[in-house]
PDB file of N, CA and C in Angstrom:
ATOM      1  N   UNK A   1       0.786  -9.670  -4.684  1.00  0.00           N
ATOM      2  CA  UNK A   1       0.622  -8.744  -3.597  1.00  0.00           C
ATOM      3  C   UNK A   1       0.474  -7.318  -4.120  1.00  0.00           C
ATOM      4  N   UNK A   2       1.014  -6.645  -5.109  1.00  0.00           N
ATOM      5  CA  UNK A   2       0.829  -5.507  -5.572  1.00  0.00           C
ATOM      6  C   UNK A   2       0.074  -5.464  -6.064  1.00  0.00           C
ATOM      7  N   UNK A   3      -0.873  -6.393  -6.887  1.00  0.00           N
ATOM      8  CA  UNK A   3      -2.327  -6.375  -8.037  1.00  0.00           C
ATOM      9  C   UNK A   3      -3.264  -5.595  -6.814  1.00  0.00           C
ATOM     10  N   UNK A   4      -2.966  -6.609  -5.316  1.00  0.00           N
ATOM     11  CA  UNK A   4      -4.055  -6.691  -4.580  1.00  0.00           C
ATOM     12  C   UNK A   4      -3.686  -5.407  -3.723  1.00  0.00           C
ATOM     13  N   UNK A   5      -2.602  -4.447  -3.369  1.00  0.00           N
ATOM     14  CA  UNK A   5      -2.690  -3.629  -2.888  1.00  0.00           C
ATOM     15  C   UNK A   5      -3.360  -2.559  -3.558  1.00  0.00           C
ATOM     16  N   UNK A   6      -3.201  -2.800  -5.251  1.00  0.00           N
ATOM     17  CA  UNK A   6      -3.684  -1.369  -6.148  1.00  0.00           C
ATOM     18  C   UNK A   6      -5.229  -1.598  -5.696  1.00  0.00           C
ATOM     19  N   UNK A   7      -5.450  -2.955  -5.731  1.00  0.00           N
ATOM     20  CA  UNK A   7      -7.153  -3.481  -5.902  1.00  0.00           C
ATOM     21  C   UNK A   7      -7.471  -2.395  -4.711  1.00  0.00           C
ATOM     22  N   UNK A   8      -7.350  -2.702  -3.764  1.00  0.00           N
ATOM     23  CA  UNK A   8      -7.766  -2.289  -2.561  1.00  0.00           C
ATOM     24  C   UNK A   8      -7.474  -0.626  -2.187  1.00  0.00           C
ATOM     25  N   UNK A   9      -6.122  -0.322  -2.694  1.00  0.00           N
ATOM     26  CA  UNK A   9      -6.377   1.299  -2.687  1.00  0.00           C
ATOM     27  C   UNK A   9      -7.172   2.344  -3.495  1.00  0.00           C
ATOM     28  N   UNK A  10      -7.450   1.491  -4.927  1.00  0.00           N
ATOM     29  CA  UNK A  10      -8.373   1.979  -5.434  1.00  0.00           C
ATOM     30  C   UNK A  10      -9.764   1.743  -5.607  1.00  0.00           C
ATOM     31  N   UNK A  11     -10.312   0.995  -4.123  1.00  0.00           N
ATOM     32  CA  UNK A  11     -11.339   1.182  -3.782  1.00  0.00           C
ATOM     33  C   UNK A  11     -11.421   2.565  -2.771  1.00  0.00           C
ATOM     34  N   UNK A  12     -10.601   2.665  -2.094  1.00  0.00           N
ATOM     35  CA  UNK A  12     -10.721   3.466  -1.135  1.00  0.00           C
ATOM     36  C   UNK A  12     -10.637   5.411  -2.069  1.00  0.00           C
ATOM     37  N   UNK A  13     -10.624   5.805  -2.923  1.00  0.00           N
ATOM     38  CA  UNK A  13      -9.307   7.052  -3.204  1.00  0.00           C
ATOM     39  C   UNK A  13     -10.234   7.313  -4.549  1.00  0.00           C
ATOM     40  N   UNK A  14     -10.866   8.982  -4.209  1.00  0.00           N
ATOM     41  CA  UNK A  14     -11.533   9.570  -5.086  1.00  0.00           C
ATOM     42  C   UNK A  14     -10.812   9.365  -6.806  1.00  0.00           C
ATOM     43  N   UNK A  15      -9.783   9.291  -7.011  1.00  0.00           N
ATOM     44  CA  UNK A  15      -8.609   9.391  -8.324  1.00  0.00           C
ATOM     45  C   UNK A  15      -8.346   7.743  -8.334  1.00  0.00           C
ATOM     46  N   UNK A  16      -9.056   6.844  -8.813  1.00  0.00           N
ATOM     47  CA  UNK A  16      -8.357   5.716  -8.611  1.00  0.00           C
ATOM     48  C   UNK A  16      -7.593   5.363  -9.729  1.00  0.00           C
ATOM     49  N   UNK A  17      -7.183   6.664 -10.926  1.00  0.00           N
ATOM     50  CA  UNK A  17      -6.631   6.244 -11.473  1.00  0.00           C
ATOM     51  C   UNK A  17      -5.249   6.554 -11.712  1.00  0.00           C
ATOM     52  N   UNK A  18      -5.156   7.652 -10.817  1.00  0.00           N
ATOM     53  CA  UNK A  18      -3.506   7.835  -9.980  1.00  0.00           C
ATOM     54  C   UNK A  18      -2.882   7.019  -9.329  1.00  0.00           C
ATOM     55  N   UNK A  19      -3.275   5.977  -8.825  1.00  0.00           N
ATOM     56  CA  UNK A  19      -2.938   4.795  -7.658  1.00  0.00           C
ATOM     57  C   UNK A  19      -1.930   4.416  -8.575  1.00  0.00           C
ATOM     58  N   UNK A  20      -0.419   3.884  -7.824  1.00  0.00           N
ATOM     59  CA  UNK A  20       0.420   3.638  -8.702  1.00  0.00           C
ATOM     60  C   UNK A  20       0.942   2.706  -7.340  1.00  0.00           C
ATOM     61  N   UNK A  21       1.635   1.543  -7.619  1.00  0.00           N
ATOM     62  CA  UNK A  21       2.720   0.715  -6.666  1.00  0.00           C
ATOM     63  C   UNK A  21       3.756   0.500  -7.501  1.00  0.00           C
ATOM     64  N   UNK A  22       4.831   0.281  -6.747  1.00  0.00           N
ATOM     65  CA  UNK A  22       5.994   0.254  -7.105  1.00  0.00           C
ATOM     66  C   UNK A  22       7.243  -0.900  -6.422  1.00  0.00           C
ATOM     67  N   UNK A  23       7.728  -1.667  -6.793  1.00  0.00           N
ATOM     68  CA  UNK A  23       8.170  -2.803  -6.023  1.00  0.00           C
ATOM     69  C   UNK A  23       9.665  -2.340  -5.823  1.00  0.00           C
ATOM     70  N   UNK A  24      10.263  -2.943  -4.437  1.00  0.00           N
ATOM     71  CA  UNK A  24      11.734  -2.949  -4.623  1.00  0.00           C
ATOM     72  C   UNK A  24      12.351  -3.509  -3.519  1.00  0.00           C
ATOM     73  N   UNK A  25      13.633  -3.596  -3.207  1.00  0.00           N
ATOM     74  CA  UNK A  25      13.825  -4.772  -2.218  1.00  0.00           C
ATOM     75  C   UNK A  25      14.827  -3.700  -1.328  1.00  0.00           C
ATOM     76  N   UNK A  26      14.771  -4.584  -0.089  1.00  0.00           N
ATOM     77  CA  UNK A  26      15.851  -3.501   0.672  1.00  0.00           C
ATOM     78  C   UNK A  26      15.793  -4.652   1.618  1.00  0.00           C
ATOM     79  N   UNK A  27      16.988  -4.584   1.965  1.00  0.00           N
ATOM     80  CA  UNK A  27      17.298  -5.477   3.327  1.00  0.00           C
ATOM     81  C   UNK A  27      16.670  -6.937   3.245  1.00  0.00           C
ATOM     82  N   UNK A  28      16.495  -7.169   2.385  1.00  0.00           N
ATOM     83  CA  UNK A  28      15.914  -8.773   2.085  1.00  0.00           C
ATOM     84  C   UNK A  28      14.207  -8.932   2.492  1.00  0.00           C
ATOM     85  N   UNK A  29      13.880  -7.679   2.354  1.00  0.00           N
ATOM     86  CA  UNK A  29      12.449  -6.984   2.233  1.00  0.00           C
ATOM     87  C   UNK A  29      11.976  -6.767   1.169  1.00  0.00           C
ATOM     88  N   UNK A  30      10.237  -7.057   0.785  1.00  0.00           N
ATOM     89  CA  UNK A  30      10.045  -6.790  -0.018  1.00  0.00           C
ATOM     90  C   UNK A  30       9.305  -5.416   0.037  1.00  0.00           C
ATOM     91  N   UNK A  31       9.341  -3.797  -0.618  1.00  0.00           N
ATOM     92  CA  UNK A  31       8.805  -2.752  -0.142  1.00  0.00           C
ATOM     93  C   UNK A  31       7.794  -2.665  -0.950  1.00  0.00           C
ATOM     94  N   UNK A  32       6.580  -2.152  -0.827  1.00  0.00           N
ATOM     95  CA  UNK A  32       5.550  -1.646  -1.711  1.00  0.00           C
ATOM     96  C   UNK A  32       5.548  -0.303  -1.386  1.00  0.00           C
ATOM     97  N   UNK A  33       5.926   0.757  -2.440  1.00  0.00           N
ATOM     98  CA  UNK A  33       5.589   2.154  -2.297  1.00  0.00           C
ATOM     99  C   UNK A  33       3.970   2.312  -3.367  1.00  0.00           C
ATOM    100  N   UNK A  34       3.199   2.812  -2.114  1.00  0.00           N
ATOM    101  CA  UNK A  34       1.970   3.442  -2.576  1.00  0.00           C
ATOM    102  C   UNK A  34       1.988   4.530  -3.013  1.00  0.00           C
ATOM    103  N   UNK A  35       1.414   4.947  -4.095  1.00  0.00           N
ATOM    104  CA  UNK A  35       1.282   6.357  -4.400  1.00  0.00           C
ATOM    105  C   UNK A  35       0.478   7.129  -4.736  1.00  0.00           C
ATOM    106  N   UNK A  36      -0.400   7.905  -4.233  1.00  0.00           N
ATOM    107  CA  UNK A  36      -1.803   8.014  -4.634  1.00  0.00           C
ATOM    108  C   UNK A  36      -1.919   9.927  -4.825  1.00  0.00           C
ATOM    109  N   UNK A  37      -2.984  10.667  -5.501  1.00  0.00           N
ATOM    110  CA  UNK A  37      -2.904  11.885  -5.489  1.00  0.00           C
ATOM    111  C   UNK A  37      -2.930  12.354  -4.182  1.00  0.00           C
ATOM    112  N   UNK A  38      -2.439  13.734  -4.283  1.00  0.00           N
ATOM    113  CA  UNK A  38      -2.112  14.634  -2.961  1.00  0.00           C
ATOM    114  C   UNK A  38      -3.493  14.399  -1.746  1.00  0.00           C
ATOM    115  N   UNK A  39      -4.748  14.988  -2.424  1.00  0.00           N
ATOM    116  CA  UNK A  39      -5.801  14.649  -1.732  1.00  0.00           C
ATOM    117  C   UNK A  39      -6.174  13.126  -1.488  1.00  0.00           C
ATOM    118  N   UNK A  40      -5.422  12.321  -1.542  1.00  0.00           N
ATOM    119  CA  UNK A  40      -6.451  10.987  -1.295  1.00  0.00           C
ATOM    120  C   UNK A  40      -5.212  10.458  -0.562  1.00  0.00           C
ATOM    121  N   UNK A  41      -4.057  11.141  -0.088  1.00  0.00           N
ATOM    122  CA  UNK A  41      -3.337  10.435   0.691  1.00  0.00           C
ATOM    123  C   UNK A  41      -4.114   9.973   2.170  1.00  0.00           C
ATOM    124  N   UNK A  42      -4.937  11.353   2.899  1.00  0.00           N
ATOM    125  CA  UNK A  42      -5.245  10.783   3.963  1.00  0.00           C
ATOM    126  C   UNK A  42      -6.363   9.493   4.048  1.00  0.00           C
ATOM    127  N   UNK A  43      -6.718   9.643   2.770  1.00  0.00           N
ATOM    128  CA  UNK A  43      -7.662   8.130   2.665  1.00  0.00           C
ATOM    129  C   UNK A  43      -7.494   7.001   2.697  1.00  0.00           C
ATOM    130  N   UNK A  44      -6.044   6.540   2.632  1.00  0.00           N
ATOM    131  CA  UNK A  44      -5.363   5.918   2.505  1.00  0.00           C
ATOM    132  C   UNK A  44      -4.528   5.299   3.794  1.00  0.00           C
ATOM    133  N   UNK A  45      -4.435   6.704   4.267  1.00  0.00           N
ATOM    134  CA  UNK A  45      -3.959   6.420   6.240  1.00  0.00           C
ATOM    135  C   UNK A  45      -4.943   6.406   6.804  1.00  0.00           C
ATOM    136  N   UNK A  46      -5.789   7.091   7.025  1.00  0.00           N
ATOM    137  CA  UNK A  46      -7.133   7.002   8.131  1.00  0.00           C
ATOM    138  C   UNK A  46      -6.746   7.254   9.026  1.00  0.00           C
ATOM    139  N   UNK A  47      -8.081   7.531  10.032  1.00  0.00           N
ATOM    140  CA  UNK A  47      -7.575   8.197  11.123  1.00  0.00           C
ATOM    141  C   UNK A  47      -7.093   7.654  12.198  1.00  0.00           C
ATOM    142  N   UNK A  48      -5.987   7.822  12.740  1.00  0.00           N
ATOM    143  CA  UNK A  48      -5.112   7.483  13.375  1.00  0.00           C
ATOM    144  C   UNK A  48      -3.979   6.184  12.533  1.00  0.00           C
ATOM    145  N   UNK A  49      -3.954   5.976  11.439  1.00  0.00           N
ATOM    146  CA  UNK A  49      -3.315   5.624  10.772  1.00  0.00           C
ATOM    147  C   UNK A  49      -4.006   3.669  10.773  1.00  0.00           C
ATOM    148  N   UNK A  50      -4.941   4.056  11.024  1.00  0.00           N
ATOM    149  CA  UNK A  50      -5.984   2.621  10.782  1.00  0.00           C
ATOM    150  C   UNK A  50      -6.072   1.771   9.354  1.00  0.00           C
ATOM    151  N   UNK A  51      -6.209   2.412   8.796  1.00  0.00           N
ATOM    152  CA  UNK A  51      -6.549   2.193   7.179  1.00  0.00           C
ATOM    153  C   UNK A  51      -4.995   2.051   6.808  1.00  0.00           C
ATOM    154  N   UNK A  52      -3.853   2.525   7.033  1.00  0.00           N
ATOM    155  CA  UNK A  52      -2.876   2.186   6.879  1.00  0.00           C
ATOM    156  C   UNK A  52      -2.481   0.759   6.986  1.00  0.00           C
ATOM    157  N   UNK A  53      -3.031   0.832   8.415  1.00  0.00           N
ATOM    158  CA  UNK A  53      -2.075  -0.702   9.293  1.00  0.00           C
ATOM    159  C   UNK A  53      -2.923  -1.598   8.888  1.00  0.00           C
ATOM    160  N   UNK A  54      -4.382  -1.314   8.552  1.00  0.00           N
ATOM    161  CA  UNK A  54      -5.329  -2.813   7.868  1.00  0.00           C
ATOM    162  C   UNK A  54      -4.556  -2.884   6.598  1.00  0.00           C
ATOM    163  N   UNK A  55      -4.014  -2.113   5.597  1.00  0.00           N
ATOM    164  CA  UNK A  55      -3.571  -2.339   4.478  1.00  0.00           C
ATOM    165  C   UNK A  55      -2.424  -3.355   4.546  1.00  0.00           C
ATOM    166  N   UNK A  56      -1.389  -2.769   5.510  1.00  0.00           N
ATOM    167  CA  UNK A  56       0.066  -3.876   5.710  1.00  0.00           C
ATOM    168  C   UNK A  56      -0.047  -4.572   5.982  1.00  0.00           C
ATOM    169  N   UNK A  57      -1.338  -5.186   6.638  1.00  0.00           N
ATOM    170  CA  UNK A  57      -1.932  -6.672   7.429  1.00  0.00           C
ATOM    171  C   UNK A  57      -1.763  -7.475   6.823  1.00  0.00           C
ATOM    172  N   UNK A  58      -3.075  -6.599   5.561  1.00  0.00           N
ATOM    173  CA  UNK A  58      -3.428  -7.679   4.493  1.00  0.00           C
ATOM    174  C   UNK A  58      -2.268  -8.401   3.484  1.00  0.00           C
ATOM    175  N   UNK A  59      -1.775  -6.898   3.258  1.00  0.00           N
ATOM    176  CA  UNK A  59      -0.677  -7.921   2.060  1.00  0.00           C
ATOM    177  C   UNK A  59       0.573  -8.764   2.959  1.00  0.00           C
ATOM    178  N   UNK A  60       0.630  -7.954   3.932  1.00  0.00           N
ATOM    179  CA  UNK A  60       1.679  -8.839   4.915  1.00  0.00           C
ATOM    180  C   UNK A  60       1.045 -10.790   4.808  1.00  0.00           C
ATOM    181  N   UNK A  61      -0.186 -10.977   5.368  1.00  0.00           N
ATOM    182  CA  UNK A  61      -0.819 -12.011   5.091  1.00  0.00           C
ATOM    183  C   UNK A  61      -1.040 -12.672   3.994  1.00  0.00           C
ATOM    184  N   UNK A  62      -1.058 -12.476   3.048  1.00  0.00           N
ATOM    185  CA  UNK A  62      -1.123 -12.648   1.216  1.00  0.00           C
ATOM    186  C   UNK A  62       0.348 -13.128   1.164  1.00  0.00           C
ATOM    187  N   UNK A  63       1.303 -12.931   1.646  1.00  0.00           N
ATOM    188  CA  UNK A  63       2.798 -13.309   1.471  1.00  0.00           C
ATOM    189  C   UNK A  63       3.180 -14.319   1.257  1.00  0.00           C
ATOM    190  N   UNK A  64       4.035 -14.678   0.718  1.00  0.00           N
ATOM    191  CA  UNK A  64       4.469 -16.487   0.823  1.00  0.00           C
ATOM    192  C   UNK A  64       5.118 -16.519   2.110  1.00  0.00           C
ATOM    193  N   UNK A  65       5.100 -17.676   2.712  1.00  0.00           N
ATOM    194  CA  UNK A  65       5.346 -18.127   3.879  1.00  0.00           C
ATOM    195  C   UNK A  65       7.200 -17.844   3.985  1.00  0.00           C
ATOM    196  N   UNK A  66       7.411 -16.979   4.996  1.00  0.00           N
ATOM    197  CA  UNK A  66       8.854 -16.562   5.352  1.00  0.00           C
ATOM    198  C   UNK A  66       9.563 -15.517   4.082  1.00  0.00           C
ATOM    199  N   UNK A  67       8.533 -14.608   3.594  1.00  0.00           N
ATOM    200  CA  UNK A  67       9.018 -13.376   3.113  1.00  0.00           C
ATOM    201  C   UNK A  67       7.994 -12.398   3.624  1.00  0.00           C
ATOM    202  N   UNK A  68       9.420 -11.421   3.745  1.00  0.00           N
ATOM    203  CA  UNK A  68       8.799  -9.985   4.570  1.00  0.00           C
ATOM    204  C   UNK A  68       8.458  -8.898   3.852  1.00  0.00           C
ATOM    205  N   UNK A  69       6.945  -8.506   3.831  1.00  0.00           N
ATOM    206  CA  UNK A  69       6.699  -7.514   2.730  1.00  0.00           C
ATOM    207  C   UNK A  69       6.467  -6.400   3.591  1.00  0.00           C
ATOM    208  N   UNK A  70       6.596  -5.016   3.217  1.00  0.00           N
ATOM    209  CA  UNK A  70       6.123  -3.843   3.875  1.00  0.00           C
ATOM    210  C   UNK A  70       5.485  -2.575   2.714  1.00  0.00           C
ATOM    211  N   UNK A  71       4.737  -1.806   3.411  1.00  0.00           N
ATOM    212  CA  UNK A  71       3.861  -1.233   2.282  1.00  0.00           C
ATOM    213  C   UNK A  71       4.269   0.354   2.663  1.00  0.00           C
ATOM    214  N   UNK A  72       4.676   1.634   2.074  1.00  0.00           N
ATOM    215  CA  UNK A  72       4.995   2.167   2.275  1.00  0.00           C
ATOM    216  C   UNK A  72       4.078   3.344   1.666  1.00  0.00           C
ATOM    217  N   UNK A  73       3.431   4.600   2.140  1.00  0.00           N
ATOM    218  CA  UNK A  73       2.746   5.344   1.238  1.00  0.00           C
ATOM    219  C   UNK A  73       4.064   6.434   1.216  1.00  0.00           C
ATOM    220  N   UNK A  74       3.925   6.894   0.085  1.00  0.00           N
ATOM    221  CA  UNK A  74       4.810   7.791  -0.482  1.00  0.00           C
ATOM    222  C   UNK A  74       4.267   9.035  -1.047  1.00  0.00           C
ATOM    223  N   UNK A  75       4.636  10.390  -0.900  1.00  0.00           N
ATOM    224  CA  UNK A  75       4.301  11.220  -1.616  1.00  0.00           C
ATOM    225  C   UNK A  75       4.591  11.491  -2.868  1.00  0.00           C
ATOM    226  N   UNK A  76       3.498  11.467  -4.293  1.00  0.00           N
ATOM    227  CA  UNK A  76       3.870  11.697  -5.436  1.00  0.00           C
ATOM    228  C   UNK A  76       4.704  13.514  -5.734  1.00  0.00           C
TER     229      UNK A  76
END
């Protein structure tokens, strides 16, 4: 799930070589913090936060069956 979130944010994000994920667990969650340069954050949310919520879809869907993943963008 993280190969495929970098895959996919660094299609989207002028710097694709800032794109960084980061794994960690909370609440019996699995979190993905995104991290991308200052300017390519909004590329990343889209407008109205579209490009966001297609992102959590996907890896949400990619999941093994009965684990909860969430994708988080973070400011570097």
């Amino acid at each position: 799930m993280k190969e495929l979130l970098l895959y996919m944010a660094r299609q989207l994000v002028d710097k694709p070589e800032e794109v960084s994920v980061t794994e960690r667990e909370s609440g019996g969650e699995l979190v993905l913090e995104l991290r991308v340069a200052p300017g390519d954050v909004g590329k990343v949310i889209g407008r109205g936060g579209g490009i966001a919520k297609d992102l959590r879809a996907i890896v949400r869907s990619s999941a093994p069956v009965g684990k909860r993943v969430n994708v988080e963008i973070v400011d570097k």
